[in-house]
Protein backbone atom coordinates (compact mmCIF):
# COMPACT_ATOMS: atom_id res chain seq x y z
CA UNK A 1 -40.35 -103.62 21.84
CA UNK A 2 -41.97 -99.82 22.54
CA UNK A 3 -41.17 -98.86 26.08
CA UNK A 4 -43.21 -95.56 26.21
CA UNK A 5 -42.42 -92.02 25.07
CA UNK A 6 -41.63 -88.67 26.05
CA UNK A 7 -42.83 -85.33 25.45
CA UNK A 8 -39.94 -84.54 24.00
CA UNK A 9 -40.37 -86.10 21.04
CA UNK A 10 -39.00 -89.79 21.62
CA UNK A 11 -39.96 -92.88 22.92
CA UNK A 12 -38.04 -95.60 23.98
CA UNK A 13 -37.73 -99.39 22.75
CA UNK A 14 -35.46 -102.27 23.62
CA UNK A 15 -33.91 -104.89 20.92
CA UNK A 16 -31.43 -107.46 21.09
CA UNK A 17 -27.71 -106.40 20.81
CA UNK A 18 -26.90 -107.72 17.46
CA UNK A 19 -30.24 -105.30 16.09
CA UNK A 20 -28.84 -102.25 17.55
CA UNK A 21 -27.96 -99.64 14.49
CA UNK A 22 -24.49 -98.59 16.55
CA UNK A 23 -24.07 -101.95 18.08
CA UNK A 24 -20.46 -101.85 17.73
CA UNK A 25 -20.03 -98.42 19.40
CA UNK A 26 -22.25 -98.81 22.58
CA UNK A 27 -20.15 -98.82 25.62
CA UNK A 28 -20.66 -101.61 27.31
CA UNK A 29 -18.10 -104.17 29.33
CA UNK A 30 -21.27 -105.81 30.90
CA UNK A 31 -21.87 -107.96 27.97
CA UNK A 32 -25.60 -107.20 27.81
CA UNK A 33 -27.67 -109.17 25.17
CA UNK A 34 -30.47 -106.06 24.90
CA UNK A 35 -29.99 -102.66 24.27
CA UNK A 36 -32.27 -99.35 24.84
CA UNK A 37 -32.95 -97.25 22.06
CA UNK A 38 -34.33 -93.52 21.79
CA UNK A 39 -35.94 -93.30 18.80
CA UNK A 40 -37.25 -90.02 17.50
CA UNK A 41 -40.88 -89.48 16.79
CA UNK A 42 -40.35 -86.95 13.91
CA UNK A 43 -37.75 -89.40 11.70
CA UNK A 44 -38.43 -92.56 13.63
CA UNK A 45 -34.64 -92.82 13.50
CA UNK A 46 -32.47 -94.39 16.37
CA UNK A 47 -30.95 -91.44 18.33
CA UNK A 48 -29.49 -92.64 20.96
CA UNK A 49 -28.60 -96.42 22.24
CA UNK A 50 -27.11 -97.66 25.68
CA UNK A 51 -27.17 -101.14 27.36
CA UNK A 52 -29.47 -101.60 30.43
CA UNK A 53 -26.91 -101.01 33.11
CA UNK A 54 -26.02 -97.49 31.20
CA UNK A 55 -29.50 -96.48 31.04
CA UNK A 56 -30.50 -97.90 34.66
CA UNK A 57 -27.43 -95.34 35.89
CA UNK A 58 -28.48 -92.84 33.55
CA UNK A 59 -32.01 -92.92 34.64
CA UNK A 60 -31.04 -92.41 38.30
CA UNK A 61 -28.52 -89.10 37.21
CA UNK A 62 -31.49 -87.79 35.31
CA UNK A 63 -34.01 -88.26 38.73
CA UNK A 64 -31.49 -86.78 40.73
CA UNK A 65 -30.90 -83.62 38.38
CA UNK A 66 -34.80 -82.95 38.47
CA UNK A 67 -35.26 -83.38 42.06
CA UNK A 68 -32.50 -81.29 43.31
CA UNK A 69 -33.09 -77.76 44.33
């Protein structure tokens, strides 16, 4: 499932754990069954995976980094 994009150059999309391409490396102790996935616009390769909790907490870092002066 496509979650929406960035300007960057990726967009974002969520699959079930077993789909993930580095499944076995994500850090994760929650036990999450879905995973998020950057995928790059340019190779439409996976980039980047985390579970939800991982990117919920990175999501927050990355709002607190652009709003702080």
């Amino acid at each position: 499932m496509s979650l929406g994009g960035f300007q960057s150059g990726f967009h974002a999309g969520k699959v079930p754990r077993a789909e993930g391409k580095w499944a076995s490396f994500l850090i994760c102790s929650h036990g999450c069954a879905e995973i998020i996935q950057l995928i790059s616009h340019v190779s439409g390769e996976v980039e980047f995976e985390l579970c939800r909790i991982e990117a919920e907490r990175m999501g927050r870092v990355l709002l607190e980094a652009a709003r702080s002066k």
